[in-house]
PDB file of N, CA and C in Angstrom:
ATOM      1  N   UNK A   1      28.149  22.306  31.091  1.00  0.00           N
ATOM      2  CA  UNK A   1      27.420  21.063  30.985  1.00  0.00           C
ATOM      3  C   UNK A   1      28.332  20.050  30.296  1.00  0.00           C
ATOM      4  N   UNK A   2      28.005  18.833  30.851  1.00  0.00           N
ATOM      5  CA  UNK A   2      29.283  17.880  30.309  1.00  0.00           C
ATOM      6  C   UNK A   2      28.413  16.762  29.295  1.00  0.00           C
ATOM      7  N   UNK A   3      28.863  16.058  28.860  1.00  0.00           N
ATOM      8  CA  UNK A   3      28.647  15.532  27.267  1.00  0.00           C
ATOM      9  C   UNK A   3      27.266  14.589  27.974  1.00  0.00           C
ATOM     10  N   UNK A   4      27.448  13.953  29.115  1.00  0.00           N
ATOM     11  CA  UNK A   4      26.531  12.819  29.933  1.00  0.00           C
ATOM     12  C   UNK A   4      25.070  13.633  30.233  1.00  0.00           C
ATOM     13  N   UNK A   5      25.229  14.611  30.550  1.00  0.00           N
ATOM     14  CA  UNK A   5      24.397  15.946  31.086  1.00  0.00           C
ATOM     15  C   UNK A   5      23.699  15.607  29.964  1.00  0.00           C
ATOM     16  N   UNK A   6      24.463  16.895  29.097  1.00  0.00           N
ATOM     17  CA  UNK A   6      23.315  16.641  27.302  1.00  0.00           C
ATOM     18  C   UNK A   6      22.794  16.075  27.123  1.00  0.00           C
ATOM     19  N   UNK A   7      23.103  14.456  27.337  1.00  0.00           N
ATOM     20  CA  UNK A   7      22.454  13.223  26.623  1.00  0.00           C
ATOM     21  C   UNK A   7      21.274  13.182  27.419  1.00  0.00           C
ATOM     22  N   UNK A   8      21.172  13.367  28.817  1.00  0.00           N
ATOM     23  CA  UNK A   8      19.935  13.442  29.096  1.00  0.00           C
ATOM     24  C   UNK A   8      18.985  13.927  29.119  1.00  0.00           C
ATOM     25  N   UNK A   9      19.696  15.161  28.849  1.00  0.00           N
ATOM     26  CA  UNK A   9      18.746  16.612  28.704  1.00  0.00           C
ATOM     27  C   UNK A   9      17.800  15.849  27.044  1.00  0.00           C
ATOM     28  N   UNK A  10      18.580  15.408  26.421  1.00  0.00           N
ATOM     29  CA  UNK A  10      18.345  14.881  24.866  1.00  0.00           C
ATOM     30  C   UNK A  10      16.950  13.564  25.217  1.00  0.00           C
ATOM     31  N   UNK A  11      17.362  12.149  25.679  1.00  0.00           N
ATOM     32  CA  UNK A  11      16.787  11.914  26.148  1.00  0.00           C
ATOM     33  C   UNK A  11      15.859  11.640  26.999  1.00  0.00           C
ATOM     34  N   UNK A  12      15.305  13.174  27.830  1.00  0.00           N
ATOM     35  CA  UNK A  12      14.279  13.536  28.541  1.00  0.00           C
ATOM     36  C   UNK A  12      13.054  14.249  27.404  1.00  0.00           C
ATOM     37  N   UNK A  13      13.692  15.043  26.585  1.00  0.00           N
ATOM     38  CA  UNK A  13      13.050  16.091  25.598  1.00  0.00           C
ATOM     39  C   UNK A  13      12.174  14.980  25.082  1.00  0.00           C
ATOM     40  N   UNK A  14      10.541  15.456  25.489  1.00  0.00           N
ATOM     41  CA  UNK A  14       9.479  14.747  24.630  1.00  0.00           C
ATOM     42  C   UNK A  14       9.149  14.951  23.110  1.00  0.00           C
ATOM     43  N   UNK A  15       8.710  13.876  22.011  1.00  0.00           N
ATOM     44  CA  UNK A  15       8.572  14.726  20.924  1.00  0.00           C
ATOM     45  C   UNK A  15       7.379  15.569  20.775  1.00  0.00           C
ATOM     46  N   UNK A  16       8.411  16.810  19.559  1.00  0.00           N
ATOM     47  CA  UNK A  16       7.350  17.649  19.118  1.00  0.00           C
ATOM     48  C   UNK A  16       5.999  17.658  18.869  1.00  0.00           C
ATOM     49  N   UNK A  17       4.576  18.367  19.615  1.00  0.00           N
ATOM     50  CA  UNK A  17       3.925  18.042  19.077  1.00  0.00           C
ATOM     51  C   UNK A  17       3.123  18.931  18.128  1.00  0.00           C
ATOM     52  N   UNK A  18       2.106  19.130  17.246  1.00  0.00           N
ATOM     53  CA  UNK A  18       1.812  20.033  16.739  1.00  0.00           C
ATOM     54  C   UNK A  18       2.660  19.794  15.199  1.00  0.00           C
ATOM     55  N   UNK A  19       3.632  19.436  14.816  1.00  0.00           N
ATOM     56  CA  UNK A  19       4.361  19.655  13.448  1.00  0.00           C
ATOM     57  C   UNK A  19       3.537  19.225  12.263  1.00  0.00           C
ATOM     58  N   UNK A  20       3.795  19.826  11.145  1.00  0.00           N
ATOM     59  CA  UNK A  20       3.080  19.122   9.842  1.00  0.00           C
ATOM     60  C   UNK A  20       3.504  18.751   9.291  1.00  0.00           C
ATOM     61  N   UNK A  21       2.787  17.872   8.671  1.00  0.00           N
ATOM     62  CA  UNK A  21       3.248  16.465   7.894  1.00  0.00           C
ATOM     63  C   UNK A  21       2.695  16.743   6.305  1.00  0.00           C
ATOM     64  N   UNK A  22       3.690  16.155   5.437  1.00  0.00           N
ATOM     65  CA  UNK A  22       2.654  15.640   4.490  1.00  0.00           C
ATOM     66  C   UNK A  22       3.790  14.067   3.783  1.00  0.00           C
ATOM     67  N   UNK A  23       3.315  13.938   2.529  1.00  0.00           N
ATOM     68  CA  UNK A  23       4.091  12.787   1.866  1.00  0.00           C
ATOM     69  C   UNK A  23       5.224  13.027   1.517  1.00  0.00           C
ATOM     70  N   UNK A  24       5.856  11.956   1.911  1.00  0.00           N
ATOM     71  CA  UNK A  24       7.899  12.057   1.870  1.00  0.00           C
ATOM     72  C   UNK A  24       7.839  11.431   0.133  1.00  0.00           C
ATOM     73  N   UNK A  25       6.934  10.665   0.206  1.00  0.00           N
ATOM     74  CA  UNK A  25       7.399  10.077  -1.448  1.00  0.00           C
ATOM     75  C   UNK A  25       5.934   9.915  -2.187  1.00  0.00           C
ATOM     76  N   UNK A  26       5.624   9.907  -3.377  1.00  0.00           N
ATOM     77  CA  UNK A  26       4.420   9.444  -3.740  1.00  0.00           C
ATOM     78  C   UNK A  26       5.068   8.045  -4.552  1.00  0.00           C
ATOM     79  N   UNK A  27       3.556   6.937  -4.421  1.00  0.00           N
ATOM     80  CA  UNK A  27       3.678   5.959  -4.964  1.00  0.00           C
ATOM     81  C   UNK A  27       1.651   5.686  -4.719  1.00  0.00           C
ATOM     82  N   UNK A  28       1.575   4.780  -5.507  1.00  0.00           N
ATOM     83  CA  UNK A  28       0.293   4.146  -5.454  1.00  0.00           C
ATOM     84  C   UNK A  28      -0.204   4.081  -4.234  1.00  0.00           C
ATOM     85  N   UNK A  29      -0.719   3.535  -2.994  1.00  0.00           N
ATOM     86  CA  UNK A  29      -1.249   3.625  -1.585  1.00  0.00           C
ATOM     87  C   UNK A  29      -1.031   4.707  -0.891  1.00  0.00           C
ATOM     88  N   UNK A  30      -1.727   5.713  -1.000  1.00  0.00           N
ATOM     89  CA  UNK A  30      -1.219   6.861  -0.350  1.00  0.00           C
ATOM     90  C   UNK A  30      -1.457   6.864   1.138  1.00  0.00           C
ATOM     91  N   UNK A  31      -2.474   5.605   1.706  1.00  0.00           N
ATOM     92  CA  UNK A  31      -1.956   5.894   2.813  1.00  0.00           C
ATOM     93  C   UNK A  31      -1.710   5.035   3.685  1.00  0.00           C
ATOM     94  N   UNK A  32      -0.293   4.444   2.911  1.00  0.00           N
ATOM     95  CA  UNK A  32       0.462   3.731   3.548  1.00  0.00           C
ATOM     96  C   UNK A  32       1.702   4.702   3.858  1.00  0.00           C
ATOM     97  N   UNK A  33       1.967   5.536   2.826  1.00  0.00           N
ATOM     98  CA  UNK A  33       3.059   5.740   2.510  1.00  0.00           C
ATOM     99  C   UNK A  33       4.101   6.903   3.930  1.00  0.00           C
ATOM    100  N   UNK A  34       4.983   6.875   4.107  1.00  0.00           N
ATOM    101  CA  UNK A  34       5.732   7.485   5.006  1.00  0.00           C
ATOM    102  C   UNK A  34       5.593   9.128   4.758  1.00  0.00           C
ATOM    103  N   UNK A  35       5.714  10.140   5.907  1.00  0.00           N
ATOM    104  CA  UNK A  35       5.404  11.244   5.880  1.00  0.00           C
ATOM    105  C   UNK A  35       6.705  11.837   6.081  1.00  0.00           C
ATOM    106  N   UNK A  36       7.141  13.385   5.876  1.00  0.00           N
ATOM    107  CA  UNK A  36       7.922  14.149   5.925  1.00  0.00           C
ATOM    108  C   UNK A  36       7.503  15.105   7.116  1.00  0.00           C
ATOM    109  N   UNK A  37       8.451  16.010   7.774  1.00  0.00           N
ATOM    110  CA  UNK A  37       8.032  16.971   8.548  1.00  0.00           C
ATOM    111  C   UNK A  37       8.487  18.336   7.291  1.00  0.00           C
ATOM    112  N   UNK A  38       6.647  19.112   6.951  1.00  0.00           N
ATOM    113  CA  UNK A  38       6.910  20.109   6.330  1.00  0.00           C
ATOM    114  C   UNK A  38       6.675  21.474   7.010  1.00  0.00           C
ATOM    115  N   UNK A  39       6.553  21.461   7.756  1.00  0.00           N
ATOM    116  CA  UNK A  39       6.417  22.690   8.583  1.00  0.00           C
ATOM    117  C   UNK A  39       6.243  22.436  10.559  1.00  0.00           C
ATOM    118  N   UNK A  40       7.123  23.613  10.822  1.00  0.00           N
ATOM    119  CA  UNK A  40       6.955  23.693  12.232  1.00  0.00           C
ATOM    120  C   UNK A  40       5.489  23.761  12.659  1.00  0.00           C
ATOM    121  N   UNK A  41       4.568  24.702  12.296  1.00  0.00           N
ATOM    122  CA  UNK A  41       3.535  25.151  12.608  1.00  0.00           C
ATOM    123  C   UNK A  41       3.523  25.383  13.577  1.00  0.00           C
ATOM    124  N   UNK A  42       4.121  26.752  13.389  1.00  0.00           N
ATOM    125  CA  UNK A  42       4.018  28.019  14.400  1.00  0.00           C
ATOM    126  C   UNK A  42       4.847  27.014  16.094  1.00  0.00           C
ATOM    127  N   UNK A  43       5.310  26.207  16.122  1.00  0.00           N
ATOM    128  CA  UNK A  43       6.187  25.557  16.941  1.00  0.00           C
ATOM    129  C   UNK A  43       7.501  26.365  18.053  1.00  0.00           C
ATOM    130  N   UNK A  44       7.379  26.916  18.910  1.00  0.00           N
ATOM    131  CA  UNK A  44       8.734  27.730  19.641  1.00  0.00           C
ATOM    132  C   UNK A  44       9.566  26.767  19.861  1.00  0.00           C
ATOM    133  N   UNK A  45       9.173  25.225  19.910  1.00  0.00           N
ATOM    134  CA  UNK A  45      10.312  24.917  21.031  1.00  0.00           C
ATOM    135  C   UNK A  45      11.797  25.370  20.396  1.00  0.00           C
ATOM    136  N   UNK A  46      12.724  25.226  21.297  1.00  0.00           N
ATOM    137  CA  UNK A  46      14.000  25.158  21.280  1.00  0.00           C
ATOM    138  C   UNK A  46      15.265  24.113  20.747  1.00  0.00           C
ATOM    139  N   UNK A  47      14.073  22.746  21.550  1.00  0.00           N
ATOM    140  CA  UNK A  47      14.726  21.308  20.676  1.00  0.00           C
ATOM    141  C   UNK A  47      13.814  21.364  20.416  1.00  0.00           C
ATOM    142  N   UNK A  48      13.753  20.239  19.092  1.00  0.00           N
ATOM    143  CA  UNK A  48      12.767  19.551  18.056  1.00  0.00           C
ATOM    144  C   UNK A  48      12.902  18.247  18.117  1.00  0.00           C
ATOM    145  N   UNK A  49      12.375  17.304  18.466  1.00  0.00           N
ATOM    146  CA  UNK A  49      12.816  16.187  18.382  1.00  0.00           C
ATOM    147  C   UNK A  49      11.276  15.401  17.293  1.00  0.00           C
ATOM    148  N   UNK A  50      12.475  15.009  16.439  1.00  0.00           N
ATOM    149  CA  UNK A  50      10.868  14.646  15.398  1.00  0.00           C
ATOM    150  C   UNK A  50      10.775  13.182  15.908  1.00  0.00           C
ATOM    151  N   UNK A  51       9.513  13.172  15.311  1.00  0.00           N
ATOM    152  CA  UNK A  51       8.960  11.562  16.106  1.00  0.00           C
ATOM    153  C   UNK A  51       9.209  10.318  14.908  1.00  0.00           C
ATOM    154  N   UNK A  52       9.190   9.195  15.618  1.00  0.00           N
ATOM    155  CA  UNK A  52       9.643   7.992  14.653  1.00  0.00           C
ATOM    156  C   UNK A  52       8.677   8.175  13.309  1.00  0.00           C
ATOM    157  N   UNK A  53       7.167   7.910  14.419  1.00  0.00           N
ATOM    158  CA  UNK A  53       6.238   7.640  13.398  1.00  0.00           C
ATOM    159  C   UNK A  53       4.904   8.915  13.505  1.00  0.00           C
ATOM    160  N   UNK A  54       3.916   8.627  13.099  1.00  0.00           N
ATOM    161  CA  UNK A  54       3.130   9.946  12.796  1.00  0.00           C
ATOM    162  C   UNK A  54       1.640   9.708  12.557  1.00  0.00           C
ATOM    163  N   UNK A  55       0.254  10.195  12.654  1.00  0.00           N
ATOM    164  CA  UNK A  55      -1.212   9.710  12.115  1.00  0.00           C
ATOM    165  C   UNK A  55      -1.307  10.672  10.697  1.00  0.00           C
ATOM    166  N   UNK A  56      -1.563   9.896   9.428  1.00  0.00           N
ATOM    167  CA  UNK A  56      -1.578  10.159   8.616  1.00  0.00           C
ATOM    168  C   UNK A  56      -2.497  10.872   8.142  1.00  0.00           C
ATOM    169  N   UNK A  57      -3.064  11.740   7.188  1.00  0.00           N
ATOM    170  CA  UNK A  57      -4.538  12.330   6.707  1.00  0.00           C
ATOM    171  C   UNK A  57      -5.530  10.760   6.748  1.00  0.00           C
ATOM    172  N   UNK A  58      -5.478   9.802   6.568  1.00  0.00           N
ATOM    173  CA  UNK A  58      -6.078   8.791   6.614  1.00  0.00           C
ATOM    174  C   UNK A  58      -6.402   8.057   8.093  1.00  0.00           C
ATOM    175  N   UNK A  59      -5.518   8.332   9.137  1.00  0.00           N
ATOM    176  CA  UNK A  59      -6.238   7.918  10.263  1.00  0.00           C
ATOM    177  C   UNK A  59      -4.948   6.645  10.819  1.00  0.00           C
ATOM    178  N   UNK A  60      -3.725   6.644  10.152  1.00  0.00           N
ATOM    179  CA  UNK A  60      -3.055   5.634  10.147  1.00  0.00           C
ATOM    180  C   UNK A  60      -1.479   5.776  10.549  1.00  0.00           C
ATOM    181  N   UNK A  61      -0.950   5.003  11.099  1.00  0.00           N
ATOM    182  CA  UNK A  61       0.377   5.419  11.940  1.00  0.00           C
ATOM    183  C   UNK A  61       1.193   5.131  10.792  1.00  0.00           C
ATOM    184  N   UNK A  62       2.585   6.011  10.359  1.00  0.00           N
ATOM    185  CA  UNK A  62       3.141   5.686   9.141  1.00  0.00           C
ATOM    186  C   UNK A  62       4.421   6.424   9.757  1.00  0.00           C
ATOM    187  N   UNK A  63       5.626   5.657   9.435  1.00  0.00           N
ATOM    188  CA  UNK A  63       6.885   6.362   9.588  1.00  0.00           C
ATOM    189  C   UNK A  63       7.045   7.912   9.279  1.00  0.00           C
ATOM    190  N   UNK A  64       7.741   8.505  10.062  1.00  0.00           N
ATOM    191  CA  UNK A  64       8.427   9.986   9.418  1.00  0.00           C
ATOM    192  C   UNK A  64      10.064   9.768   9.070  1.00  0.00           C
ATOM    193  N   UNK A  65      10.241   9.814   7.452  1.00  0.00           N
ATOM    194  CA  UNK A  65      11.317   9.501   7.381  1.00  0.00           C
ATOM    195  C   UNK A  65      11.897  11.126   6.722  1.00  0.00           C
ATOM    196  N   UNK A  66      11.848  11.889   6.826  1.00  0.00           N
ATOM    197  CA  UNK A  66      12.487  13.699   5.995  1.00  0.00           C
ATOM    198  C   UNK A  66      11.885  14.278   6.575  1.00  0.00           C
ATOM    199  N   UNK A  67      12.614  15.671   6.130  1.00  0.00           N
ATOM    200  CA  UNK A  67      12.459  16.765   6.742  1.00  0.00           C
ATOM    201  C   UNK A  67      12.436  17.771   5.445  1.00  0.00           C
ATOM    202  N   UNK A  68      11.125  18.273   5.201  1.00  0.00           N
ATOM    203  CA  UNK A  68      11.158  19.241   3.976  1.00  0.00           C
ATOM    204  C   UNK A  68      12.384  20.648   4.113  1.00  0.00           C
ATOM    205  N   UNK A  69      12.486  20.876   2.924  1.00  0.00           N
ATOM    206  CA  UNK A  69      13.471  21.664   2.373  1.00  0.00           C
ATOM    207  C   UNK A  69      12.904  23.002   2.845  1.00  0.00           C
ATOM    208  N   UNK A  70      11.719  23.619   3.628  1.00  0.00           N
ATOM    209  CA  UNK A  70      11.148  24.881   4.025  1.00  0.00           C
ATOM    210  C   UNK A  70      11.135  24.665   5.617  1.00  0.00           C
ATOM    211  N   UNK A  71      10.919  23.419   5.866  1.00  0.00           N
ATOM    212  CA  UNK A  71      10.313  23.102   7.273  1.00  0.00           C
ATOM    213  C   UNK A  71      10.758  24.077   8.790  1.00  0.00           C
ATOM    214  N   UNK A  72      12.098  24.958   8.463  1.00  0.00           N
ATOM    215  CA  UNK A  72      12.449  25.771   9.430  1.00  0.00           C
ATOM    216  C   UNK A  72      12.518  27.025   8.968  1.00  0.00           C
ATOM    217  N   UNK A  73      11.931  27.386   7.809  1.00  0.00           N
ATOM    218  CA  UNK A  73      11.886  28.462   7.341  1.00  0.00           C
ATOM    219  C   UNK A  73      11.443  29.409   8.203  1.00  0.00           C
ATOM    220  N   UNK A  74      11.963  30.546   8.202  1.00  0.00           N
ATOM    221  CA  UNK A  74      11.455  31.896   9.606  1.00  0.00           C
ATOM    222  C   UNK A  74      12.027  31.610  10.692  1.00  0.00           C
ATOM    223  N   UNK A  75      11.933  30.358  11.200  1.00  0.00           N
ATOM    224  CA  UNK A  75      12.148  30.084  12.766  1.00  0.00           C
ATOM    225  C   UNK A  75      14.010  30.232  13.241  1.00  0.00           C
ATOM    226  N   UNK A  76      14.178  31.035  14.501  1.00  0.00           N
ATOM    227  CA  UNK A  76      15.158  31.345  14.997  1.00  0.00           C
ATOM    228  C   UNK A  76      15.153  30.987  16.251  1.00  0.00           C
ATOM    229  N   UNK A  77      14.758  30.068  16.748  1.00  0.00           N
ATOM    230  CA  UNK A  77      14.929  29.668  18.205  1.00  0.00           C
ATOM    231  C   UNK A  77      15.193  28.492  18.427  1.00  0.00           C
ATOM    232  N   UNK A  78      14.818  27.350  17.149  1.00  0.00           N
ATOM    233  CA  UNK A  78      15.430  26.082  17.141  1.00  0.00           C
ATOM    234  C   UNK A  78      17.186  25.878  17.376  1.00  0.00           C
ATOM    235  N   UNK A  79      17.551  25.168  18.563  1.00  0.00           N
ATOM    236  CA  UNK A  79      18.834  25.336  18.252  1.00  0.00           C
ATOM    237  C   UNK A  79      19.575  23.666  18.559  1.00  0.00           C
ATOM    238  N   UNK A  80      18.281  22.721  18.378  1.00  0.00           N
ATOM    239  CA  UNK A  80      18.452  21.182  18.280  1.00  0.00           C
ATOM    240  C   UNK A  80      17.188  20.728  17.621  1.00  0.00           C
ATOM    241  N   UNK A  81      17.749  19.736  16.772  1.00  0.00           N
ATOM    242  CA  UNK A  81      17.158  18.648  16.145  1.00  0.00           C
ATOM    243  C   UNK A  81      17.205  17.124  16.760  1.00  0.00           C
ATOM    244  N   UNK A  82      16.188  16.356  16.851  1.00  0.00           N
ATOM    245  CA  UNK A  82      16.686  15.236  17.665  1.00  0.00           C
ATOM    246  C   UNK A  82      16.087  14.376  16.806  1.00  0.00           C
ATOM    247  N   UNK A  83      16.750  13.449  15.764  1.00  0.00           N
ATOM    248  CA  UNK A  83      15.665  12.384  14.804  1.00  0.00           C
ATOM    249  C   UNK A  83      16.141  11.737  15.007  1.00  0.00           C
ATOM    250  N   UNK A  84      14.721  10.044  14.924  1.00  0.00           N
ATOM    251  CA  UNK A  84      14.704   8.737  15.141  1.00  0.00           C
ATOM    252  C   UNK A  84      15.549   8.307  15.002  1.00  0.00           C
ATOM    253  N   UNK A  85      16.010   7.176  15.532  1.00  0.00           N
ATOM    254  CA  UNK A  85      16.672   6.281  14.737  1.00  0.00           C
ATOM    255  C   UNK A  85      15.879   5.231  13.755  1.00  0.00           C
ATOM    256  N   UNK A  86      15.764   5.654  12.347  1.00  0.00           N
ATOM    257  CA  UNK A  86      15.230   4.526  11.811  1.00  0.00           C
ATOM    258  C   UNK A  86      16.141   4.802  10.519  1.00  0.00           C
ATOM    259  N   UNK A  87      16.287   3.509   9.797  1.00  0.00           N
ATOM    260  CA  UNK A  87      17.184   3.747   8.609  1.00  0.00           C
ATOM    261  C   UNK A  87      16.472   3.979   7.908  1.00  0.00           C
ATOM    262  N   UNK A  88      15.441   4.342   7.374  1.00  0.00           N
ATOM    263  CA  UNK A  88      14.257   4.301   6.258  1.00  0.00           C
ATOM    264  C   UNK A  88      14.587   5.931   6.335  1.00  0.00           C
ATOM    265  N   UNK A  89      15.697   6.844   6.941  1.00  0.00           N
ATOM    266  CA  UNK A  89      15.697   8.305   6.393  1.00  0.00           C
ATOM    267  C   UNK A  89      15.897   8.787   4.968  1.00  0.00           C
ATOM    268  N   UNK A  90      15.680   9.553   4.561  1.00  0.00           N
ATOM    269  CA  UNK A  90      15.516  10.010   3.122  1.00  0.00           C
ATOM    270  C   UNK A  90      17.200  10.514   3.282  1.00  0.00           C
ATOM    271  N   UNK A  91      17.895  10.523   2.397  1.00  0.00           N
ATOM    272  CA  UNK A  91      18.586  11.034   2.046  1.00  0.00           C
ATOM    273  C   UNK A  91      19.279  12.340   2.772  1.00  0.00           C
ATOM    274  N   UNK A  92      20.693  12.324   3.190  1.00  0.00           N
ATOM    275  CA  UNK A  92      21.241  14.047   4.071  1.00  0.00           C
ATOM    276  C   UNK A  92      19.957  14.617   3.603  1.00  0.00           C
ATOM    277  N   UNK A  93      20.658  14.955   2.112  1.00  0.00           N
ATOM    278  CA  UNK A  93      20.486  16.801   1.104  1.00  0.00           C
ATOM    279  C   UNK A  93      19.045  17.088   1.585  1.00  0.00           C
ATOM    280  N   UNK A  94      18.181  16.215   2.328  1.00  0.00           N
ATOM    281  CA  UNK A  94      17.038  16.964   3.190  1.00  0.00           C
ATOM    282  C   UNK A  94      17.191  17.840   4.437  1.00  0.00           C
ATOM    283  N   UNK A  95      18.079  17.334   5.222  1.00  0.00           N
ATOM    284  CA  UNK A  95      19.184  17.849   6.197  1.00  0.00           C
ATOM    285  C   UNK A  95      19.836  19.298   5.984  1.00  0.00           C
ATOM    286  N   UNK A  96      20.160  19.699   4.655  1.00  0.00           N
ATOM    287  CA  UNK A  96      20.984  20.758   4.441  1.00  0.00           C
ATOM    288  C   UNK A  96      20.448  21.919   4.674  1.00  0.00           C
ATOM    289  N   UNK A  97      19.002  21.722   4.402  1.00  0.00           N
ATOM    290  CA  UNK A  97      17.982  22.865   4.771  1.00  0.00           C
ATOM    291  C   UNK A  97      18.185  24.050   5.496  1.00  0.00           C
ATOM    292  N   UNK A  98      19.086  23.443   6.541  1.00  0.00           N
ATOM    293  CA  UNK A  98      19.190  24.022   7.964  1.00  0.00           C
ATOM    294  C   UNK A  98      20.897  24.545   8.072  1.00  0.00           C
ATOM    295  N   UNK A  99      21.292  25.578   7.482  1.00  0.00           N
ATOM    296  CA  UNK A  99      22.491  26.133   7.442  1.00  0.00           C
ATOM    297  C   UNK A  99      23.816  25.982   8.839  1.00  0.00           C
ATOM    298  N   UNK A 100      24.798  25.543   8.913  1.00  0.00           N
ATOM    299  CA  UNK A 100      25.835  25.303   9.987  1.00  0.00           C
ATOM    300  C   UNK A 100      25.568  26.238  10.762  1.00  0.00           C
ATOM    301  N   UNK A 101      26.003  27.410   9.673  1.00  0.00           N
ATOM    302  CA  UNK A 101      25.991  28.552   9.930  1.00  0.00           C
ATOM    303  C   UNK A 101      25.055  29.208  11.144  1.00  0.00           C
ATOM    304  N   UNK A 102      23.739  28.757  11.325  1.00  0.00           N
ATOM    305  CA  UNK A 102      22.529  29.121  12.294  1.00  0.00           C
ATOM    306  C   UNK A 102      22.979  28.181  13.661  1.00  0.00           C
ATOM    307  N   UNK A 103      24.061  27.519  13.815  1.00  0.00           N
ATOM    308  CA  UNK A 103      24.440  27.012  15.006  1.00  0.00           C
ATOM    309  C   UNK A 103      23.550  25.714  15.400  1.00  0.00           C
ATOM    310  N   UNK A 104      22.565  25.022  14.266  1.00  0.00           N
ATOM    311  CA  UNK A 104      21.788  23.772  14.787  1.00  0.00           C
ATOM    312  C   UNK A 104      22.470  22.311  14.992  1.00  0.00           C
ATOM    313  N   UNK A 105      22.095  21.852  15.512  1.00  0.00           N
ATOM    314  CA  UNK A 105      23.146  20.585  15.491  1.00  0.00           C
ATOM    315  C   UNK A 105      21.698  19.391  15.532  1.00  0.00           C
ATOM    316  N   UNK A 106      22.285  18.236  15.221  1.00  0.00           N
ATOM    317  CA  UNK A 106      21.476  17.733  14.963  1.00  0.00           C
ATOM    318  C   UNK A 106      21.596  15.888  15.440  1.00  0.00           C
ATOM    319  N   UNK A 107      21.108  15.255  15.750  1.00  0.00           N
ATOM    320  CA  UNK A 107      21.419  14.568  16.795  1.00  0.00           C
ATOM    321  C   UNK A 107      20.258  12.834  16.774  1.00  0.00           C
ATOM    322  N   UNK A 108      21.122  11.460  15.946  1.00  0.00           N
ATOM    323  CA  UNK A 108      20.251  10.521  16.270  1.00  0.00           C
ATOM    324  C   UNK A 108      19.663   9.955  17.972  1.00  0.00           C
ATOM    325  N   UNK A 109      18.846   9.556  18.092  1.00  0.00           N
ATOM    326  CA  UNK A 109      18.567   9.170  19.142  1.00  0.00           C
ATOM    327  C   UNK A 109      18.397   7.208  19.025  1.00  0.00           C
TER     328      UNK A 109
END
């Protein structure tokens, strides 16, 4: 497969659905505030492509900017990550989660 291939294969992949969420940061309005992906929940796919934005416990569309520090815990079949492009991401060291070593690669869109 050649690099052009991938990209489409990348940009065909719908996002994940089913993942859990909770709060990326606390501050006063909780539900304004931007969500994290903390768990697959029970999720097989293969790619992951997390979504820009997300419906909050409150009923309300709010950015997903992280990826919790457990969120792939157990799972062995993920072998792509595909996140937003939005600059509002939290910080790599949320990123690290996910060892080289397990072969994931990880990929803005």
């Amino acid at each position: 497969m050649n690099y052009y291939d991938y990209i489409n294969i990348i940009k065909g992949t719908p996002e994940t659905q089913g993942l859990e969420y909770d709060k990326a940061v606390m501050w006063l309005h909780s539900e304004k505030l931007p969500l994290g992906v903390v768990s697959l929940n029970g999720c097989t796919d293969k790619i992951i492509k997390i979504p820009k934005t997300a419906v909050n416990s409150y009923g309300q569309e709010v950015d997903v900017i992280g990826i919790g520090c457990d969120a792939f815990q157990g799972n062995t079949n993920v072998t792509d990550v595909i996140l937003p492009l939005v600059s509002e991401w939290l910080a790599a060291a949320h990123l690290k989660v996910v060892p080289p070593s397990k072969g994931y690669t990880f990929h803005g869109r």
